[in-house]
C-alpha atoms as a PDB file:
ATOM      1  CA  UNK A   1      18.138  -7.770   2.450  1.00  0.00           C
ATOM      2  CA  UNK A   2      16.038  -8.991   5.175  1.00  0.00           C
ATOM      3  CA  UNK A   3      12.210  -9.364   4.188  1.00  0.00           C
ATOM      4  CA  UNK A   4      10.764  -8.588   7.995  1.00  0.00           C
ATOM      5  CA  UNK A   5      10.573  -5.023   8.769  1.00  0.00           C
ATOM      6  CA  UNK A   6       8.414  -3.619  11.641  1.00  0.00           C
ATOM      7  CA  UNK A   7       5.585  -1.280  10.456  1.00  0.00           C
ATOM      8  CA  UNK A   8       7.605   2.423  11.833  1.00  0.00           C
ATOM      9  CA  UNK A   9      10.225   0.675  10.070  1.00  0.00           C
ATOM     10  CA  UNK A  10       8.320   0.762   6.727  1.00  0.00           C
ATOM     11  CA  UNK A  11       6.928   4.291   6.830  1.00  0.00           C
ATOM     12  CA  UNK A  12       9.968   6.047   8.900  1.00  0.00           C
ATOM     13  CA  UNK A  13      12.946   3.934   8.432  1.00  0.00           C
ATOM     14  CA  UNK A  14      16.093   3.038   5.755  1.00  0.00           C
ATOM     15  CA  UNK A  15      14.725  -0.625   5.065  1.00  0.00           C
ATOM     16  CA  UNK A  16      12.063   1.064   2.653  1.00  0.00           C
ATOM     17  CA  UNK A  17      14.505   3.318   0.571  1.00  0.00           C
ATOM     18  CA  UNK A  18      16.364  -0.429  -0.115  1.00  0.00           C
ATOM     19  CA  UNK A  19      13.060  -1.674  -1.154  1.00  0.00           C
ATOM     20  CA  UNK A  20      12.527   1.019  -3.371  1.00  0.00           C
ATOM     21  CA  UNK A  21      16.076   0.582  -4.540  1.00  0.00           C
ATOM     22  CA  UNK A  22      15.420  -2.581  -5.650  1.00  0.00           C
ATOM     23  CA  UNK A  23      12.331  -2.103  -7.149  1.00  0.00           C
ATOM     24  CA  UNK A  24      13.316   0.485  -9.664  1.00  0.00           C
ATOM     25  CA  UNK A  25      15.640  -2.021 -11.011  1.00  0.00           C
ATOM     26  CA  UNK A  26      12.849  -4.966 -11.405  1.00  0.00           C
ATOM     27  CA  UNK A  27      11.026  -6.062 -14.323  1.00  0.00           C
ATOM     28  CA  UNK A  28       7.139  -4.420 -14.667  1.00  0.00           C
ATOM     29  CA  UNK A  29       4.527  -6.876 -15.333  1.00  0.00           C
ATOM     30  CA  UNK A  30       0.932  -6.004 -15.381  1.00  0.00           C
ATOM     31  CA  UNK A  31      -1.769  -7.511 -13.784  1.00  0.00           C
ATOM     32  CA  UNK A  32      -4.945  -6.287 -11.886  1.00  0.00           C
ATOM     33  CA  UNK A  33      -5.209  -6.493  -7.586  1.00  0.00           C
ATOM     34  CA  UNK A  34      -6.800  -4.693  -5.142  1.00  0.00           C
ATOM     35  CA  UNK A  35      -5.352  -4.945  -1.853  1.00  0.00           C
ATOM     36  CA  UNK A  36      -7.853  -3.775   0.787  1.00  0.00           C
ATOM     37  CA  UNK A  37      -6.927  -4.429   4.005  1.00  0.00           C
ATOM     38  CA  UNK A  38      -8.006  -7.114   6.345  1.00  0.00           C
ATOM     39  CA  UNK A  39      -7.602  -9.068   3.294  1.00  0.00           C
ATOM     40  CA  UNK A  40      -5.192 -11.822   3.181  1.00  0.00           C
ATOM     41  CA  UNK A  41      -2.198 -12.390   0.992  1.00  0.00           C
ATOM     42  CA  UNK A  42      -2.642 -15.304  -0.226  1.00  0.00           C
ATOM     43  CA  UNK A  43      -6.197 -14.301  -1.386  1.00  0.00           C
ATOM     44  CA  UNK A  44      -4.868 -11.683  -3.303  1.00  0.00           C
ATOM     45  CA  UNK A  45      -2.215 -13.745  -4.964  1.00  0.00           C
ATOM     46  CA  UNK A  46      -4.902 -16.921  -5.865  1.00  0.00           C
ATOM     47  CA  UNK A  47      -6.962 -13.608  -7.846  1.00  0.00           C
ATOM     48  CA  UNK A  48      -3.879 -12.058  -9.028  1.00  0.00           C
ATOM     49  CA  UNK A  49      -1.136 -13.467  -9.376  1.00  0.00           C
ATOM     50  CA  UNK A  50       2.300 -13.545  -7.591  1.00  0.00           C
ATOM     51  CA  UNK A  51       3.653  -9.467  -6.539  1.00  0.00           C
ATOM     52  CA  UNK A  52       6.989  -8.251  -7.899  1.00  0.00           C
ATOM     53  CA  UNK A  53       8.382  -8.148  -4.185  1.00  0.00           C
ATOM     54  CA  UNK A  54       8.725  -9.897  -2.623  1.00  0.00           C
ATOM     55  CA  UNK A  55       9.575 -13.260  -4.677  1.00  0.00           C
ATOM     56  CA  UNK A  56       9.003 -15.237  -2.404  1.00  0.00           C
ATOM     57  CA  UNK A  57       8.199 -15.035   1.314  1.00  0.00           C
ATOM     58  CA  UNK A  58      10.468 -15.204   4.508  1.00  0.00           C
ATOM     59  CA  UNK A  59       8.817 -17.002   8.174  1.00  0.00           C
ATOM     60  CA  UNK A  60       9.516 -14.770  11.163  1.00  0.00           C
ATOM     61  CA  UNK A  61      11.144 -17.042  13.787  1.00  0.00           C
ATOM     62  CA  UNK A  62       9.267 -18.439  16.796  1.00  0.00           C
ATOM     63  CA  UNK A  63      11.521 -15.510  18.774  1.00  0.00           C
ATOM     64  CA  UNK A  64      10.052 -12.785  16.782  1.00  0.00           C
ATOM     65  CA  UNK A  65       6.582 -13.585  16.733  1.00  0.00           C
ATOM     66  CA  UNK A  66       6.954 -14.414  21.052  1.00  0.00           C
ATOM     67  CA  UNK A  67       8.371 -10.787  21.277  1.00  0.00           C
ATOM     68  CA  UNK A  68       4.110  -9.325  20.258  1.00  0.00           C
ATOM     69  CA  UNK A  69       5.548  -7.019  18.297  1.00  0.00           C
ATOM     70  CA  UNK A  70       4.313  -6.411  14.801  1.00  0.00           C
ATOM     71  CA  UNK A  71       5.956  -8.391  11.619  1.00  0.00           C
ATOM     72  CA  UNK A  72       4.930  -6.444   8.530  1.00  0.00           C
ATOM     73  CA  UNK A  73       5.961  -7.181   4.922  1.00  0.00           C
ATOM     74  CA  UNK A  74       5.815  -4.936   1.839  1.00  0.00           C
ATOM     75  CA  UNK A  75       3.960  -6.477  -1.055  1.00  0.00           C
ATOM     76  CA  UNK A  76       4.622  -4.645  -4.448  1.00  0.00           C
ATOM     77  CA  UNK A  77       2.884  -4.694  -7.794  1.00  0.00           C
ATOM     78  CA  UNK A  78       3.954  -2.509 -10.707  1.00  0.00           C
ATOM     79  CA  UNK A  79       1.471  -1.584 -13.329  1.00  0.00           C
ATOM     80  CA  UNK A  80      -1.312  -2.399 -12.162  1.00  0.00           C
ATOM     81  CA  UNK A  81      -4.754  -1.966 -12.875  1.00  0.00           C
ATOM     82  CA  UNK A  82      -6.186  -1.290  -9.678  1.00  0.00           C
ATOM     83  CA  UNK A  83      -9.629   0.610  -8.853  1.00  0.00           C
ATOM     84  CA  UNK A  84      -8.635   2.201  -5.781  1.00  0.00           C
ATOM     85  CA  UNK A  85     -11.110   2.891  -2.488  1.00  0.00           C
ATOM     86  CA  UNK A  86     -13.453  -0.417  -4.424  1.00  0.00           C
ATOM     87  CA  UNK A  87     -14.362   2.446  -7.039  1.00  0.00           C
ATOM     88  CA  UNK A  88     -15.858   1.641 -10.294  1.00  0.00           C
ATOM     89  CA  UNK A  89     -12.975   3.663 -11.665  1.00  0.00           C
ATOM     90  CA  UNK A  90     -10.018   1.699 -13.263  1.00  0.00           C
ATOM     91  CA  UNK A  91      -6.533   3.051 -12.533  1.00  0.00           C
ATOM     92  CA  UNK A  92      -2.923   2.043 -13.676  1.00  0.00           C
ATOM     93  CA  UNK A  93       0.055   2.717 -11.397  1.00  0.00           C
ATOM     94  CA  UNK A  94       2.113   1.054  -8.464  1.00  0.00           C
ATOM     95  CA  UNK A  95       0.957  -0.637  -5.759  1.00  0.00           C
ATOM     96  CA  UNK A  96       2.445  -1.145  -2.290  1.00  0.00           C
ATOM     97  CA  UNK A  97       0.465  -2.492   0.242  1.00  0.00           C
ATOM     98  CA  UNK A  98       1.761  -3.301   3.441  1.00  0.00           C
ATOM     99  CA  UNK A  99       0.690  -6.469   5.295  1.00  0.00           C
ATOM    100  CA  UNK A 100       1.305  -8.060   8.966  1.00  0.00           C
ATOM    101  CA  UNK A 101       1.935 -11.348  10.333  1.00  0.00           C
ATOM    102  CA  UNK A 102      -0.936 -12.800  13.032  1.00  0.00           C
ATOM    103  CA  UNK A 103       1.544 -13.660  15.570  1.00  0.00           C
ATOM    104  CA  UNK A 104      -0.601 -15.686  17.567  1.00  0.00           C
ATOM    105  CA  UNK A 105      -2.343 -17.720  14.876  1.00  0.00           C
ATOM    106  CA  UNK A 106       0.761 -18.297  13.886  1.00  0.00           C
ATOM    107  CA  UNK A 107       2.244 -19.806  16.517  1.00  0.00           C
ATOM    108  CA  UNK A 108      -0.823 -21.857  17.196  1.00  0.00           C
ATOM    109  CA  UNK A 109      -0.119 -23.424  14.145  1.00  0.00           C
ATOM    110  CA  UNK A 110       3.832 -23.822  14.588  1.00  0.00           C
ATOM    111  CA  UNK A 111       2.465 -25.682  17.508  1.00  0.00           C
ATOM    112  CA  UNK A 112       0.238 -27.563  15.720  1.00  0.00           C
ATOM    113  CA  UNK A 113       3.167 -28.355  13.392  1.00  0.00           C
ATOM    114  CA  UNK A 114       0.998 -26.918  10.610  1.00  0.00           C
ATOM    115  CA  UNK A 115       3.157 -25.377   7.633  1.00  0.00           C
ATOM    116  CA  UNK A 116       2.946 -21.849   9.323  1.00  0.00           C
ATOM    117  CA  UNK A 117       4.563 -18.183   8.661  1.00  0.00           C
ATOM    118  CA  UNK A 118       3.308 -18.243   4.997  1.00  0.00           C
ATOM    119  CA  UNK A 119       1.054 -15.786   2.398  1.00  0.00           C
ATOM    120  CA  UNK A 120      -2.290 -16.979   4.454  1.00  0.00           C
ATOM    121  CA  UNK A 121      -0.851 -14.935   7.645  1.00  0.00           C
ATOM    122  CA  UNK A 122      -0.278 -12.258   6.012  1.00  0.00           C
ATOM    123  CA  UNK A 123      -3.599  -9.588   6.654  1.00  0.00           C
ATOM    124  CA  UNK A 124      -3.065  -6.595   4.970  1.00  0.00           C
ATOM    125  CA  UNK A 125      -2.967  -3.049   7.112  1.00  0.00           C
ATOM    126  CA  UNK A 126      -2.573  -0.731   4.411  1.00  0.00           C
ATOM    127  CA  UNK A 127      -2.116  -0.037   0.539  1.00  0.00           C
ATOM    128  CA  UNK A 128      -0.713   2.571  -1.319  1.00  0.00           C
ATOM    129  CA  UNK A 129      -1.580   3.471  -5.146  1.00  0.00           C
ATOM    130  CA  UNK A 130       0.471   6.070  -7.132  1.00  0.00           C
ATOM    131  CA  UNK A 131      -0.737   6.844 -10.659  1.00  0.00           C
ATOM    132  CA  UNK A 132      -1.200   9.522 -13.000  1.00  0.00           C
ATOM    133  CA  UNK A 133      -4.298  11.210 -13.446  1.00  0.00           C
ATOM    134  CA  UNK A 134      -5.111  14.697 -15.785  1.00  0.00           C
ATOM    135  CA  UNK A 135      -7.191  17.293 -13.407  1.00  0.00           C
ATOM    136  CA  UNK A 136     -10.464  16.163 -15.441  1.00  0.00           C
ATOM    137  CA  UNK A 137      -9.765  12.257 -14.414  1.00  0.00           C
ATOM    138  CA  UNK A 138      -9.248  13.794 -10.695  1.00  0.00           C
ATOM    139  CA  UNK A 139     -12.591  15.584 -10.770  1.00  0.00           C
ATOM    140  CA  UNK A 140     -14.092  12.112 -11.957  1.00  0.00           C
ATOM    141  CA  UNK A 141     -13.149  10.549  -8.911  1.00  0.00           C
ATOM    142  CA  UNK A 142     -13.764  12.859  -6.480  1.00  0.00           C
ATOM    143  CA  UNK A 143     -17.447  12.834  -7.756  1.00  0.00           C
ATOM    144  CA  UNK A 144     -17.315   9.371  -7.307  1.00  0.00           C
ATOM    145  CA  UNK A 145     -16.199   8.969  -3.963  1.00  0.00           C
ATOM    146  CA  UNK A 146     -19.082  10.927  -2.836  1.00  0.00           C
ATOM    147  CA  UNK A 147     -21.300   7.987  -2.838  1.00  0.00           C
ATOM    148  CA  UNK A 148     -19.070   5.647  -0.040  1.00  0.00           C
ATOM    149  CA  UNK A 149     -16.953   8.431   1.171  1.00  0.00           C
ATOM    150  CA  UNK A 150     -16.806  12.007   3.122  1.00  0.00           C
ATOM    151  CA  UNK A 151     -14.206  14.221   2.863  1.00  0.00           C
ATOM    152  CA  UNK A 152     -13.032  15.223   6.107  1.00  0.00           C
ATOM    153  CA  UNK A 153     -10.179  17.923   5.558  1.00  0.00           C
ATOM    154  CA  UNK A 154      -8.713  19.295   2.333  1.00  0.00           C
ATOM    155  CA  UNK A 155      -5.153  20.877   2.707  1.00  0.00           C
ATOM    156  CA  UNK A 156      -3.859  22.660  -0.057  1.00  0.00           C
ATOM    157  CA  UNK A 157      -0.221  23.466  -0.388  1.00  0.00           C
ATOM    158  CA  UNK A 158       1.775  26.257  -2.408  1.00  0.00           C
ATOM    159  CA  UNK A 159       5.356  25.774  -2.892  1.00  0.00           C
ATOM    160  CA  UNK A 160       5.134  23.357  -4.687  1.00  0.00           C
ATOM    161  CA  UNK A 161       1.122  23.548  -5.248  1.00  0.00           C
ATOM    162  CA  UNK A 162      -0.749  20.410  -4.521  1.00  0.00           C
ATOM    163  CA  UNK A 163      -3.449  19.354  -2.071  1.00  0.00           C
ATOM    164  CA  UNK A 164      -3.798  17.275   0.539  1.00  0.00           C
ATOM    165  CA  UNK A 165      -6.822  15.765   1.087  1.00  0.00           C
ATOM    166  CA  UNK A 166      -8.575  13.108   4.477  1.00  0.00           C
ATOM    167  CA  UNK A 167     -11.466  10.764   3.432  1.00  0.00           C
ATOM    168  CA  UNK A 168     -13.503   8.612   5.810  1.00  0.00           C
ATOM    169  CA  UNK A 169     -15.963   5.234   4.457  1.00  0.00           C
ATOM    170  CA  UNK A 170     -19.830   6.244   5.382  1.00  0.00           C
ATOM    171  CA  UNK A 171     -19.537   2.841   7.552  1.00  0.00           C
ATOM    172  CA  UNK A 172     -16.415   4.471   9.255  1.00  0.00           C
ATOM    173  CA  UNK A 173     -14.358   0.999   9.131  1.00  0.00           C
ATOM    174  CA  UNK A 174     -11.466   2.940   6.487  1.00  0.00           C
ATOM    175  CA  UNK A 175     -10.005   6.195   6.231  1.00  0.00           C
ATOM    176  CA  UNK A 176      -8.257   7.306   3.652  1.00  0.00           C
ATOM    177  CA  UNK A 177      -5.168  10.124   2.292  1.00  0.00           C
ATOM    178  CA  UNK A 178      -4.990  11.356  -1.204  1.00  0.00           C
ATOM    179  CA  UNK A 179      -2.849  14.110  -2.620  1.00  0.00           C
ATOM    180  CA  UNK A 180      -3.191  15.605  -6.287  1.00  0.00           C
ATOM    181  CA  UNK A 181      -0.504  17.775  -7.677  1.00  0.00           C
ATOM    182  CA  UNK A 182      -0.784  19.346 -11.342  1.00  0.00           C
ATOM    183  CA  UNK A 183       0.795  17.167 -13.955  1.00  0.00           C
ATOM    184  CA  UNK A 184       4.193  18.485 -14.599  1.00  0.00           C
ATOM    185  CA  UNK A 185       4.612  19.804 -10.987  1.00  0.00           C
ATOM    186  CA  UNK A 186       7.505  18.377  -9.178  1.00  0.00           C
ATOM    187  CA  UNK A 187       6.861  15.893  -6.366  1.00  0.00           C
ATOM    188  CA  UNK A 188       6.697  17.659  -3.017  1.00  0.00           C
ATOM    189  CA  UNK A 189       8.600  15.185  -1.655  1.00  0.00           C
ATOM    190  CA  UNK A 190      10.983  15.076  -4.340  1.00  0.00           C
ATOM    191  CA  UNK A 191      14.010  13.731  -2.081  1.00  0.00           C
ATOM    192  CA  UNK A 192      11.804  11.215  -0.240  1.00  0.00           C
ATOM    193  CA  UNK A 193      12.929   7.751  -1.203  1.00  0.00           C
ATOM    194  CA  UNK A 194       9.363   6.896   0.035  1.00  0.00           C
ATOM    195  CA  UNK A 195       6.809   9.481  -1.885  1.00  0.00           C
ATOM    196  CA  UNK A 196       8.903  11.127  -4.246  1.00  0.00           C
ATOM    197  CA  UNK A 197      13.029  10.669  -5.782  1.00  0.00           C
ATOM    198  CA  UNK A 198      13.475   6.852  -5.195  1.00  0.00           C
ATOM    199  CA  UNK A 199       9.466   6.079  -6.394  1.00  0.00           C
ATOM    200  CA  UNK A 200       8.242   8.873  -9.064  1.00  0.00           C
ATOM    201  CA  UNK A 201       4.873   7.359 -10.004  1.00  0.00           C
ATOM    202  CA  UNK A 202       2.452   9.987 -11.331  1.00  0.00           C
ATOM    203  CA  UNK A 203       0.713  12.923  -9.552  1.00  0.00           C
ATOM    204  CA  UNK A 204      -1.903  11.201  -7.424  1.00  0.00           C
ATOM    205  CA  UNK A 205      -0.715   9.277  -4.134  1.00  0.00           C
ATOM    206  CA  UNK A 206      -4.044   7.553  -2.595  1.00  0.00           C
ATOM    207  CA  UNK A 207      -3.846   5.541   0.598  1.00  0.00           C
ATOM    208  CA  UNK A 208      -6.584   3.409   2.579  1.00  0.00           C
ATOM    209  CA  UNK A 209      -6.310   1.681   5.972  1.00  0.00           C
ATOM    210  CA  UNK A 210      -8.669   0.747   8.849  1.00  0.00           C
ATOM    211  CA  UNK A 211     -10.155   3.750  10.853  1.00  0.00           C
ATOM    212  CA  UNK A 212      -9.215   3.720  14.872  1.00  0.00           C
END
């Protein structure tokens, strides 16, 4: 299974579902990360240890990174303790954060003939949390959100019930999605390999990425 994937490729396409595939069937080991992006890889890894996927990390060729367009890898942690949107508020779940290639630094360096296409290129664009949380927990982190963050929209669903909600940073640099369903609710994506049937982690999704 190739390791490159373009970033529609990761939240539209087939490549994820064989990522998720292969990350039911992987051993859990617990550590603590918090991948927020613009951070680097490598960084993360030197605080917290190597990811569950990928093992170990595939270069893009010189042909990919001349084409401009975006090399993203999935990074994956299961079980982590994580305290999501850099709030004092520890969490336990899964972690997927998905980070890019800097094409051009990279192939400055390939140039340079500098060891290139490695965990130091990697800048992260987005993570992903999904955990468990009981409606009091919820309520706890809503309140303390507040402090760094505005809620922008709130979208509740019925059928089945949950609710979406849209977050922006005071500074406006990150925006964030959450959703919160009812413990013991189905998912309401229950036969997406990405949010629900191939990756059923909890009742709270939370994701953070740059703003703009």
């Amino acid at each position: 299974m190739s390791r490159r994937m373009r970033l529609k490729d990761y939240v539209l396409g087939p490549g994820l579902a064989m990522v998720l595939v292969l990350a039911a069937i992987l051993g859990i080991g617990v550590t603590q990360v918090a991948a927020f992006p613009g951070e680097t890889a490598q960084e993360m890894i030197e605080r917290h240890g190597p990811p569950a996927l990928p093992a170990s990390l595939q270069s893009p060729s010189v042909v990919a990174l001349q084409t401009g367009k975006p090399i993203s890898v999935l990074v994956v942690w299961f079980q982590t303790k994580y305290r999501p949107l850099a709030l004092p508020m520890e969490m336990e779940g899964r972690v997927v954060a998905s980070f890019r290639f800097d094409g051009p630094a990279v192939l400055r360096k390939i140039e340079r003939g500098e060891s290139a296409g490695t965990w130091s290129d990697l800048r992260s664009d987005f993570e992903n949390l999904f955990t468990s949380l009981s409606d009091t927990q919820f309520q706890k982190f809503l309140k303390l959100m507040k402090k760094n963050w505005s809620i922008t929209k709130k979208t509740p669903h019925a059928n089945p019930p949950y609710t979406l909600y849209e977050a922006i940073s005071r500074d406006g640099k990150l925006k964030a999605e959450f959703s919160y369903r009812t413990p013991g609710v189905p998912s309401p994506s229950a036969k997406d390999p990405y949010y629900g049937g191939k990756f059923p982690d909890g009742n709270v999704w939370i994701r953070v990425q740059k703003s703009g």
